[in-house]
C-alpha atoms as a PDB file:
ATOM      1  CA  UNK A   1      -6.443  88.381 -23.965  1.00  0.00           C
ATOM      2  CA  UNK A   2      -5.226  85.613 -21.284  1.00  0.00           C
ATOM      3  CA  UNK A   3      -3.935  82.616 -21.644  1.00  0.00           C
ATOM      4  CA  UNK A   4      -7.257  79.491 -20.534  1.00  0.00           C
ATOM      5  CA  UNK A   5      -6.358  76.737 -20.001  1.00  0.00           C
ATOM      6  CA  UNK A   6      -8.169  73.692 -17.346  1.00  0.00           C
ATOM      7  CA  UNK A   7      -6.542  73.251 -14.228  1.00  0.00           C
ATOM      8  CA  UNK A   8      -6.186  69.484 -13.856  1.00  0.00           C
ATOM      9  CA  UNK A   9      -4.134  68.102 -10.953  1.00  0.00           C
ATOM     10  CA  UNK A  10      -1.237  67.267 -13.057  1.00  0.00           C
ATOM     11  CA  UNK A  11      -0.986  70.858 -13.810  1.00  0.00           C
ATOM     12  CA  UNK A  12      -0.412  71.358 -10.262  1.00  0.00           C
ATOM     13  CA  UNK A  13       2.871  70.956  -7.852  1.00  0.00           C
ATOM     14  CA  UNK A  14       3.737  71.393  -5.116  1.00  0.00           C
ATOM     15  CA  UNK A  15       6.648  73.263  -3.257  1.00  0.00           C
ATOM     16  CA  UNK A  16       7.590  73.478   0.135  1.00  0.00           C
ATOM     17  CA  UNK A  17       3.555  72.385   0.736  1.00  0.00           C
ATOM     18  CA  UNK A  18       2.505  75.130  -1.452  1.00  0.00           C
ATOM     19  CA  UNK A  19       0.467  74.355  -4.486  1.00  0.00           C
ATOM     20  CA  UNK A  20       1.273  76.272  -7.470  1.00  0.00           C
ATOM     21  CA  UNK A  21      -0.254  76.161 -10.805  1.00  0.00           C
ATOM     22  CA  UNK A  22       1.829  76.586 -14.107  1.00  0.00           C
ATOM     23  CA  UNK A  23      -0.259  79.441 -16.398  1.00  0.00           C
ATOM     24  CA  UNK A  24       1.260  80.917 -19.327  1.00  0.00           C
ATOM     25  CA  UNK A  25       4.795  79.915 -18.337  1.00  0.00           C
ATOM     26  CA  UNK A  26       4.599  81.423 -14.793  1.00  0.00           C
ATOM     27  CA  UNK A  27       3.977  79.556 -11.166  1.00  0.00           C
ATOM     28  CA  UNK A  28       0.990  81.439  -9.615  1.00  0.00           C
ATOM     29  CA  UNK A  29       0.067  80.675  -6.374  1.00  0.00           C
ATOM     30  CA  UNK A  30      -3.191  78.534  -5.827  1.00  0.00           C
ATOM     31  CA  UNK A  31      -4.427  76.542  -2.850  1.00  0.00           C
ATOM     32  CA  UNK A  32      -6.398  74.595  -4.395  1.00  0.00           C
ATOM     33  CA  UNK A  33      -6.809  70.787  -3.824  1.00  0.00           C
ATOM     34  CA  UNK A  34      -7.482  68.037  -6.291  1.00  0.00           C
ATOM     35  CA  UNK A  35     -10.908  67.036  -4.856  1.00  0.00           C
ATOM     36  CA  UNK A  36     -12.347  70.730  -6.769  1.00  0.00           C
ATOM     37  CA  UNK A  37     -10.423  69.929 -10.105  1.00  0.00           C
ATOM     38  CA  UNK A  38     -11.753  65.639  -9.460  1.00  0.00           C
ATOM     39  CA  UNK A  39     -15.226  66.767  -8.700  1.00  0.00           C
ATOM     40  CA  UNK A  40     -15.925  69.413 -10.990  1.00  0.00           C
ATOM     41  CA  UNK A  41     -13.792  68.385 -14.257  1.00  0.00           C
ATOM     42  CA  UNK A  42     -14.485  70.616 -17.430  1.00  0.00           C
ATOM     43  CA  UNK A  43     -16.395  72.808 -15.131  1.00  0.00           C
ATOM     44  CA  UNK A  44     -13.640  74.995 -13.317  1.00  0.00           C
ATOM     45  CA  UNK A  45     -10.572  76.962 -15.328  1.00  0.00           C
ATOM     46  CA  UNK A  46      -8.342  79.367 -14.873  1.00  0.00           C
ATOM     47  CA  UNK A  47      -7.215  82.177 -17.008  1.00  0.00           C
ATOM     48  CA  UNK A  48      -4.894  84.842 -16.579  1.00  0.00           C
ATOM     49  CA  UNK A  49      -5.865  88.047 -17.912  1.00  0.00           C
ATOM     50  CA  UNK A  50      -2.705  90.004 -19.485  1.00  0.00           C
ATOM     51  CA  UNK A  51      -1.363  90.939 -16.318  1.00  0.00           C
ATOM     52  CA  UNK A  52      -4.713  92.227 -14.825  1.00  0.00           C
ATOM     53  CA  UNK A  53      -4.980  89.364 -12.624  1.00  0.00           C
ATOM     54  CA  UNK A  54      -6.164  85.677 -12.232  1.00  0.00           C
ATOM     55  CA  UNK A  55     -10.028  85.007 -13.474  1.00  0.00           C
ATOM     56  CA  UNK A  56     -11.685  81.764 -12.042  1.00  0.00           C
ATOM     57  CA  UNK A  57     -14.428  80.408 -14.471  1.00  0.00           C
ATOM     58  CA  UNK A  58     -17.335  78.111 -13.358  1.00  0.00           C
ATOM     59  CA  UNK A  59     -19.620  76.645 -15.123  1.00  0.00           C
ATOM     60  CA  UNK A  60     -22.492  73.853 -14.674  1.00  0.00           C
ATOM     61  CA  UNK A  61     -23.871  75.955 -11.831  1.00  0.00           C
ATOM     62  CA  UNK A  62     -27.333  76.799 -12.909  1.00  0.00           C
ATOM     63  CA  UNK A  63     -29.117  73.539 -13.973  1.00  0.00           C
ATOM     64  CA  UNK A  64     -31.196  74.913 -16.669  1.00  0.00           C
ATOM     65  CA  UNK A  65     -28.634  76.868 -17.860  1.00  0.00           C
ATOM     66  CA  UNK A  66     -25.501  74.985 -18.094  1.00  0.00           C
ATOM     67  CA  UNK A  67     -23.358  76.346 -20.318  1.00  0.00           C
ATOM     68  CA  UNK A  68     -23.664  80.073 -18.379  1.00  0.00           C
ATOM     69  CA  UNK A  69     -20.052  81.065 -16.957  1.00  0.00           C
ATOM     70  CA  UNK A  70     -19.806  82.618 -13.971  1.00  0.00           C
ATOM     71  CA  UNK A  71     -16.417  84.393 -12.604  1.00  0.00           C
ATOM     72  CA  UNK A  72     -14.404  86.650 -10.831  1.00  0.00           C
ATOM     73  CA  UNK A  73     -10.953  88.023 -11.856  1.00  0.00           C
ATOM     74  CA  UNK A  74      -8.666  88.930  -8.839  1.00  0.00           C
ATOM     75  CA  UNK A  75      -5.106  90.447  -8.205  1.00  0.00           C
ATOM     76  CA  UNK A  76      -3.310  90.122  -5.317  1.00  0.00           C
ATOM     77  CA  UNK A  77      -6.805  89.496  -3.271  1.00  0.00           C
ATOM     78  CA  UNK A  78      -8.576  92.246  -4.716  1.00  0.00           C
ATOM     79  CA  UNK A  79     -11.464  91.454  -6.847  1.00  0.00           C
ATOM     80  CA  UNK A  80     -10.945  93.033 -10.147  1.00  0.00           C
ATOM     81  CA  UNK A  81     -14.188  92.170 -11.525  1.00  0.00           C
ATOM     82  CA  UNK A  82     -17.539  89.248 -10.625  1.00  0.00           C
ATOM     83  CA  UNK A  83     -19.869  88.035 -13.181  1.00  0.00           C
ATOM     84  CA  UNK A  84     -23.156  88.385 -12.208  1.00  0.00           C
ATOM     85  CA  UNK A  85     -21.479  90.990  -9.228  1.00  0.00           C
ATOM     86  CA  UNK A  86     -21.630  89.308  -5.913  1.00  0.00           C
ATOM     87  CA  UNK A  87     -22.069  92.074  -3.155  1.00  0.00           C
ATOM     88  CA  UNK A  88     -20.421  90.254  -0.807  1.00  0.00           C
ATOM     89  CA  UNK A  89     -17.647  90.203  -2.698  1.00  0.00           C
ATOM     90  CA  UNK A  90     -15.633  92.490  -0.929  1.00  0.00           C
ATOM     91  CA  UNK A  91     -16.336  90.652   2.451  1.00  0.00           C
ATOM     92  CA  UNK A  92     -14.738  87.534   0.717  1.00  0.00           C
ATOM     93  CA  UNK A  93     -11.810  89.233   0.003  1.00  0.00           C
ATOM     94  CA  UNK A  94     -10.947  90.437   3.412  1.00  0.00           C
ATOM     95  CA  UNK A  95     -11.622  87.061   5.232  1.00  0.00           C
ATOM     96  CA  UNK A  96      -9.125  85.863   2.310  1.00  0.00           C
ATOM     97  CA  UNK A  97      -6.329  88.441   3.320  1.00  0.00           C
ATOM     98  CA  UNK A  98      -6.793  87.428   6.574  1.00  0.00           C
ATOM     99  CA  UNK A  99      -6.462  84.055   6.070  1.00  0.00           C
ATOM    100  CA  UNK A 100      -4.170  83.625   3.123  1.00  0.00           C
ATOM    101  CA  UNK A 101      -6.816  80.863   1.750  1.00  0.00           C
ATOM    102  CA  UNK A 102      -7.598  81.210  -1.679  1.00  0.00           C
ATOM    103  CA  UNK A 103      -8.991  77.537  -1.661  1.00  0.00           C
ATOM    104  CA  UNK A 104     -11.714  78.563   0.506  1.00  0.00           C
ATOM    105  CA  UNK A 105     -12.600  81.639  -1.224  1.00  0.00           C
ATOM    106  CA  UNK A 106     -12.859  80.385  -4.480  1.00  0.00           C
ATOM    107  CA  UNK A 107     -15.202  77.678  -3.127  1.00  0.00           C
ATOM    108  CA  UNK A 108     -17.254  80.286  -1.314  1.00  0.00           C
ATOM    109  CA  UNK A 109     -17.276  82.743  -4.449  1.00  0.00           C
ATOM    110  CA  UNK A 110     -18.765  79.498  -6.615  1.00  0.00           C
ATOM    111  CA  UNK A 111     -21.232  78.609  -3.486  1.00  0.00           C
ATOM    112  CA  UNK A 112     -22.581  82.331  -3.666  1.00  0.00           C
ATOM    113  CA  UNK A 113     -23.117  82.767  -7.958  1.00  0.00           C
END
C-alpha cells in the first residue's frame, strides 16, 4: 500500500525551476503549479503505490456524486492503470513524452473522467 498524502504548495520546491514533490521520503518529479493545489484543495492527492508508480486522485468531479474518486497511476509516463479507463489514455501519454509536461496531462486526464 502507498504512502497518500495532499499535495499542498508547501509540500512543493523547487530546484533549478523544477518542481518536485516530497512523497514518502523521496523527491518525485511533478510540474505542477500552485493554482491546481489553490483551486482544487482537498480534491487532488497524490499517492505512491509501493514502487508501481505515482497515482493522481480526483475527486469533486461529478456533482451528484462527490465523494467518487477518479485516477490514474503512472510510471515513468506509462499509465499503469485509469479509474473509470479513459481510452484516450494512451494518446495522453505520448503527447506527455513528447512534451515532458506532466502538468498538462494531469489536467487533461481530470478534464476527460
Amino acid at each position: 500500500m502507498g504512502c497518500l498524502m495532499h499535495v499542498y504548495p508547501k509540500s512543493i520546491m523547487s530546484l533549478n525551476g523544477t518542481e518536485w514533490a516530497l512523497i514518502h521520503g523521496e523527491y518525485i518529479w511533478l510540474k505542477v503549479t500552485h493554482t491546481l493545489h489553490v483551486s482544487h484543495v482537498g480534491v487532488f492527492e497524490v499517492q505512491v503505490v509501493g514502487g508501481e508508480g505515482v497515482k493522481f486522485v480526483f475527486s469533486k468531479i461529478d456533482i451528484q456524486n462527490p465523494d467518487n474518486e477518479y485516477s490514474f497511476c503512472i510510471k515513468l509516463n506509462k499509465v499503469l492503470e485509469c479509474t473509470p479507463f479513459l481510452k484516450d489514455s494512451e494518446d495522453f501519454v505520448k503527447d506527455l513524452n513528447c512534451s515532458n509536461d506532466l502538468f498538462m496531462f494531469v489536467r487533461i486526464m481530470r478534464k476527460r473522467f
